[in-house]
PDB file of N, CA and C in Angstrom:
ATOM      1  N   UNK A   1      28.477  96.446 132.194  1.00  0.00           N
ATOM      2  CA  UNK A   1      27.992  97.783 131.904  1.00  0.00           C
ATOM      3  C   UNK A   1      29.110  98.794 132.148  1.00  0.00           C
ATOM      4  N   UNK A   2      29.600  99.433 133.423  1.00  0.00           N
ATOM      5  CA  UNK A   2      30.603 100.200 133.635  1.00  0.00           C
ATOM      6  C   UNK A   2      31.542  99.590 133.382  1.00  0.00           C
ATOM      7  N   UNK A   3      32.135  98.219 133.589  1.00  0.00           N
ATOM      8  CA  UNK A   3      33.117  97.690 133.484  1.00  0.00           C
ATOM      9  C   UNK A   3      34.301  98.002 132.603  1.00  0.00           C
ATOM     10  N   UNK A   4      33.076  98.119 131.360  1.00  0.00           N
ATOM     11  CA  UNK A   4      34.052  98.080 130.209  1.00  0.00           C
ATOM     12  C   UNK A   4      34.227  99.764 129.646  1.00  0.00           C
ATOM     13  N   UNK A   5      34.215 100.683 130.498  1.00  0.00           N
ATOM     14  CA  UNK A   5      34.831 101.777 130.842  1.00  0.00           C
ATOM     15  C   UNK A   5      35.685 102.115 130.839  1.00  0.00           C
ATOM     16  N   UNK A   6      36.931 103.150 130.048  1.00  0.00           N
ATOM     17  CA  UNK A   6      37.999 103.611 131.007  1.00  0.00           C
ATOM     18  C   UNK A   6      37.880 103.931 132.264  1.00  0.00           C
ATOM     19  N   UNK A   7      36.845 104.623 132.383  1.00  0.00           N
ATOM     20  CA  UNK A   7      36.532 105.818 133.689  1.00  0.00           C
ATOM     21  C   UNK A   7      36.570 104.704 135.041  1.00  0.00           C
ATOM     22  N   UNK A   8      35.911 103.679 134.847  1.00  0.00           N
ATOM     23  CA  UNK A   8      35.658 102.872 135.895  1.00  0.00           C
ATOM     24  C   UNK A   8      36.855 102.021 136.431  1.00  0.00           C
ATOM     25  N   UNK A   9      37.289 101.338 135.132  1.00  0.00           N
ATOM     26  CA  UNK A   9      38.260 100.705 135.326  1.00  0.00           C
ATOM     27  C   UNK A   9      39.782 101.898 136.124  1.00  0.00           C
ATOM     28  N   UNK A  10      39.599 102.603 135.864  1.00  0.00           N
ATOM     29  CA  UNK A  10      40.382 103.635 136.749  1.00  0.00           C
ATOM     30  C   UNK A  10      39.945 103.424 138.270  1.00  0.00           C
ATOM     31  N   UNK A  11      38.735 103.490 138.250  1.00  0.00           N
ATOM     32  CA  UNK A  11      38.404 103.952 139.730  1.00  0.00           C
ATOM     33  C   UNK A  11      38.981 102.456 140.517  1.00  0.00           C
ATOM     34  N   UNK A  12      38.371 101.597 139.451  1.00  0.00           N
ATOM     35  CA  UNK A  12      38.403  99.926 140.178  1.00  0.00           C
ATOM     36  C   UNK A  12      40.212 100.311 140.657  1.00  0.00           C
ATOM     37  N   UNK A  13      41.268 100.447 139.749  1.00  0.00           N
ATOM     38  CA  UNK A  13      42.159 100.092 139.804  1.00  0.00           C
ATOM     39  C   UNK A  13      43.164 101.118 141.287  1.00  0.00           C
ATOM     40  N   UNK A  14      42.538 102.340 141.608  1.00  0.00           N
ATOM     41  CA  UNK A  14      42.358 102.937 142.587  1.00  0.00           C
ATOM     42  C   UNK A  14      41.642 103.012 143.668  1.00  0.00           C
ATOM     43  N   UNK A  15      40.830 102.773 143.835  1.00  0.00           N
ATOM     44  CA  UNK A  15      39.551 102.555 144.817  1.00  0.00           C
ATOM     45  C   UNK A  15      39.689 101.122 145.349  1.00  0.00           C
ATOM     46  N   UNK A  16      39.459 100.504 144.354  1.00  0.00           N
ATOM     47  CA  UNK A  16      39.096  98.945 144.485  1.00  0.00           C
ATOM     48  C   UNK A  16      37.338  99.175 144.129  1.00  0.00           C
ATOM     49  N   UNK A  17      37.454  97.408 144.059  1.00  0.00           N
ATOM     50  CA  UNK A  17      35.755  97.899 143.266  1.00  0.00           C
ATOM     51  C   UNK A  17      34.761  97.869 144.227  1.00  0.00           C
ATOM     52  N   UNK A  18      34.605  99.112 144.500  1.00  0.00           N
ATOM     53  CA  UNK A  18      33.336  99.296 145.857  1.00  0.00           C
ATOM     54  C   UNK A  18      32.166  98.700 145.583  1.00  0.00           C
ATOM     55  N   UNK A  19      31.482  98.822 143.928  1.00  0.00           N
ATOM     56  CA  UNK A  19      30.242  97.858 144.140  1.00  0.00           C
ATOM     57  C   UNK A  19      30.129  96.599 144.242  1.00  0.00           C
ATOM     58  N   UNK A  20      31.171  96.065 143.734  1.00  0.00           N
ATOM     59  CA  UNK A  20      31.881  94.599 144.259  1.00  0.00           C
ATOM     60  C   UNK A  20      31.438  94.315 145.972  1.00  0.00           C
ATOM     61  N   UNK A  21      31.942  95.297 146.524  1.00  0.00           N
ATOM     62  CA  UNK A  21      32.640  94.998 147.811  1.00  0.00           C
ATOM     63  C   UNK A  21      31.149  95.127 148.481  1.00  0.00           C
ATOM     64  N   UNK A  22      30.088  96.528 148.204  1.00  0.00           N
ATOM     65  CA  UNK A  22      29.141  96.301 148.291  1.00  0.00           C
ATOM     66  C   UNK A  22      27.975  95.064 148.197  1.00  0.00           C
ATOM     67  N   UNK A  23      27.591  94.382 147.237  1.00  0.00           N
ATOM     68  CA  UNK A  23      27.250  93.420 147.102  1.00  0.00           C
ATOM     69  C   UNK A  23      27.638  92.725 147.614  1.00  0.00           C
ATOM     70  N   UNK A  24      28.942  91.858 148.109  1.00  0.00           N
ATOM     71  CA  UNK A  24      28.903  91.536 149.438  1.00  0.00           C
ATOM     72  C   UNK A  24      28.490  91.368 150.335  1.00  0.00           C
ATOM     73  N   UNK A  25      28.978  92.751 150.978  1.00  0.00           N
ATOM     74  CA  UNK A  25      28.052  93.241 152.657  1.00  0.00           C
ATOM     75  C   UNK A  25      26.612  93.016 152.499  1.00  0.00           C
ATOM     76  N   UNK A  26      26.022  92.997 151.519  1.00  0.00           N
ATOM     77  CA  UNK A  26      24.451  92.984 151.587  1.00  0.00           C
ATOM     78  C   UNK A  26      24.312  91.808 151.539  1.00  0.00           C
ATOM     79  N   UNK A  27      25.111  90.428 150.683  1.00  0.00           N
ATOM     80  CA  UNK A  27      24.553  89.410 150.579  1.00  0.00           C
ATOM     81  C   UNK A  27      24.825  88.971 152.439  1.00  0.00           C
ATOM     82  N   UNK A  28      26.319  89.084 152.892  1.00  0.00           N
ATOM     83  CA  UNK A  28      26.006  88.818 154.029  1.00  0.00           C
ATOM     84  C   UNK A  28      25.288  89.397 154.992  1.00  0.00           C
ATOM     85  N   UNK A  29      24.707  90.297 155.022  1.00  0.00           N
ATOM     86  CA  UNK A  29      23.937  91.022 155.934  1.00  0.00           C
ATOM     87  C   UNK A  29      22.750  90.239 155.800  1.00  0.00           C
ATOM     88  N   UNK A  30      22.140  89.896 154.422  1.00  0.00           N
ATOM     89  CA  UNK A  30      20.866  88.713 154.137  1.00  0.00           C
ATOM     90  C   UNK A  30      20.940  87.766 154.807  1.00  0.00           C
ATOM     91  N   UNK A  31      22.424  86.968 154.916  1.00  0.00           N
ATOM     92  CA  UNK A  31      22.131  85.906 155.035  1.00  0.00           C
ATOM     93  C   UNK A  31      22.293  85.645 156.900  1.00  0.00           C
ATOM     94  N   UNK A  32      23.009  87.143 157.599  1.00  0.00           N
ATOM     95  CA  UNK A  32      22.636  87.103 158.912  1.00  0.00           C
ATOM     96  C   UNK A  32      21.759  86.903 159.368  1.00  0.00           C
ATOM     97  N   UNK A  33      20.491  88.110 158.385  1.00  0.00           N
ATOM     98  CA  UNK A  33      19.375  88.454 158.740  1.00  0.00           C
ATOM     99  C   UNK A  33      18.377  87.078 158.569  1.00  0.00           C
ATOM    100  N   UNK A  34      18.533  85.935 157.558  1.00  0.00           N
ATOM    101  CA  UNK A  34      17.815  84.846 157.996  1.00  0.00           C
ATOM    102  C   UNK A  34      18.413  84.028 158.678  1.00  0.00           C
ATOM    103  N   UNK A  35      19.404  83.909 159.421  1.00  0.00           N
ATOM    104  CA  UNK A  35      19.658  82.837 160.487  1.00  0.00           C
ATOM    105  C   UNK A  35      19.036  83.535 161.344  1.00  0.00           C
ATOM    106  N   UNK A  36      18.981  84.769 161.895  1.00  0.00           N
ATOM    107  CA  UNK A  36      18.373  85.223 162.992  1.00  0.00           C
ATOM    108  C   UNK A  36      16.389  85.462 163.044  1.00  0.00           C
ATOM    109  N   UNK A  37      16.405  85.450 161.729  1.00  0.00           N
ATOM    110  CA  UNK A  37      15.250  85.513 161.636  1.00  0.00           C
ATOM    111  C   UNK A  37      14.649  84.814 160.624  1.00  0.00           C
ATOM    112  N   UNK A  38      14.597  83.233 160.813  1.00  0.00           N
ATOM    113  CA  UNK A  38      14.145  82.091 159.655  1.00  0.00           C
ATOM    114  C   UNK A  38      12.930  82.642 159.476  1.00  0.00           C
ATOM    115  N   UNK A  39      11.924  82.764 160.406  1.00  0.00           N
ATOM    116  CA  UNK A  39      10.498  82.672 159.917  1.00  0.00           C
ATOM    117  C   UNK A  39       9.908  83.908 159.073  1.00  0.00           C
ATOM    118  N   UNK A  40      10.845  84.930 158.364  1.00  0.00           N
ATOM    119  CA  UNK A  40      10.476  86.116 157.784  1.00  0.00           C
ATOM    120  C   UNK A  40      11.516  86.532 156.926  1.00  0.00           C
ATOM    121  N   UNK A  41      11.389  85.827 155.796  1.00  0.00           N
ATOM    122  CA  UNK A  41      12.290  85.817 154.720  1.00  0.00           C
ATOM    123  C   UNK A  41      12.746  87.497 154.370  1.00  0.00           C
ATOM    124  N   UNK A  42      13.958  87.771 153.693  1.00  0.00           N
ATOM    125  CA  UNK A  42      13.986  89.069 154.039  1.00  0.00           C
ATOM    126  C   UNK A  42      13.415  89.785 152.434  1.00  0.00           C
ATOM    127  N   UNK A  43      13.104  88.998 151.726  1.00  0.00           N
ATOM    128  CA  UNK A  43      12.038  89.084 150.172  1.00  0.00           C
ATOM    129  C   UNK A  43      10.810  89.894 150.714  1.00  0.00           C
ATOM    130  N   UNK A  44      10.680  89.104 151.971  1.00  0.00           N
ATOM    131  CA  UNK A  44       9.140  89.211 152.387  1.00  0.00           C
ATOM    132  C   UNK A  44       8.699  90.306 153.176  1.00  0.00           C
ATOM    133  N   UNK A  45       9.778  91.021 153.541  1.00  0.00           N
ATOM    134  CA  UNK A  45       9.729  91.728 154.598  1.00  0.00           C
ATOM    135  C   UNK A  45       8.864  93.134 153.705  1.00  0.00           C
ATOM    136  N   UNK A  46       8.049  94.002 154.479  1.00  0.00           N
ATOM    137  CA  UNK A  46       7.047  95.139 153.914  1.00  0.00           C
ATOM    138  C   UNK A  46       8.715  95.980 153.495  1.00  0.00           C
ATOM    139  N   UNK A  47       8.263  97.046 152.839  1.00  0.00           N
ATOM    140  CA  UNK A  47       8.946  98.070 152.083  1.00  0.00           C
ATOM    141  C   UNK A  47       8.723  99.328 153.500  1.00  0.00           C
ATOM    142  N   UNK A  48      10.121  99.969 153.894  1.00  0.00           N
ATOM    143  CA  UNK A  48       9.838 101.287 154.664  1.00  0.00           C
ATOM    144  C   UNK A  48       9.426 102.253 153.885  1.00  0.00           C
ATOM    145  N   UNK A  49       8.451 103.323 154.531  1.00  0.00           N
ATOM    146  CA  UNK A  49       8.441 104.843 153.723  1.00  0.00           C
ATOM    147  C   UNK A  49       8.989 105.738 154.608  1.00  0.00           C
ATOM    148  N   UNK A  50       9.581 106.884 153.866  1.00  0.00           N
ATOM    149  CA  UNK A  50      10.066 107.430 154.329  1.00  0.00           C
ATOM    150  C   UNK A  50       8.872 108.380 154.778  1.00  0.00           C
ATOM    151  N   UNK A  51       8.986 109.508 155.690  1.00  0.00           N
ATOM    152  CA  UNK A  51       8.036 110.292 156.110  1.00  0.00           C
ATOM    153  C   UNK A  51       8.479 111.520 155.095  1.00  0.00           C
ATOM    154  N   UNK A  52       7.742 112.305 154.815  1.00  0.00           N
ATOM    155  CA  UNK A  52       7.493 113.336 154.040  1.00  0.00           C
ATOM    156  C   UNK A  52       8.137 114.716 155.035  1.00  0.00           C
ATOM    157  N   UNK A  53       9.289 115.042 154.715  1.00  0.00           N
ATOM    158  CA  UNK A  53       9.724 115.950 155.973  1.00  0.00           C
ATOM    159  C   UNK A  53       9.326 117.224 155.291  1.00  0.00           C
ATOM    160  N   UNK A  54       8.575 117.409 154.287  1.00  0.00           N
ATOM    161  CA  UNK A  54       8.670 118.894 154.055  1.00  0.00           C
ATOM    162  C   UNK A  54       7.110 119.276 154.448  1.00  0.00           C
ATOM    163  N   UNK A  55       6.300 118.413 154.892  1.00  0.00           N
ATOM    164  CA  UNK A  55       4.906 118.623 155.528  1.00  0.00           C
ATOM    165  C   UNK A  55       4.875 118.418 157.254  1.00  0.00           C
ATOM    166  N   UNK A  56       3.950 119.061 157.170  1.00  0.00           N
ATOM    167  CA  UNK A  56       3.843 119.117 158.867  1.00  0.00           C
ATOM    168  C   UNK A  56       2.202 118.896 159.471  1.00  0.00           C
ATOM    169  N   UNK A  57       1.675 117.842 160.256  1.00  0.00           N
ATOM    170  CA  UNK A  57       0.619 117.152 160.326  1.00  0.00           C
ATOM    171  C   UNK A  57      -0.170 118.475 161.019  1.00  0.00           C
TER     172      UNK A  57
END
């Protein structure tokens, strides 16, 4: 998709490719997160919400 970009391929060639590098860190962060925690796959895990900061209870 971006790849085949000038714009990107700039950034890649300056930057380095951060979503690259991203994807990464997340796959290993997954795969920390099930050695430490086999019995709760991290698929499985509930979704956070955020709290609504512009209301007040």
């Amino acid at each position: 998709m971006f790849q085949e970009t000038p714009i990107f391929s700039r950034l890649v060639d300056e930057r380095g490719d951060i979503p690259a590098q991203v994807r990464g860190e997340a796959e290993r962060i997954r795969r920390d997160l099930a050695r430490v925690m086999p019995w709760a796959p991290v698929s499985d895990l509930p979704a956070r919400t955020m709290p609504d900061r512009g209301r007040r209870p």
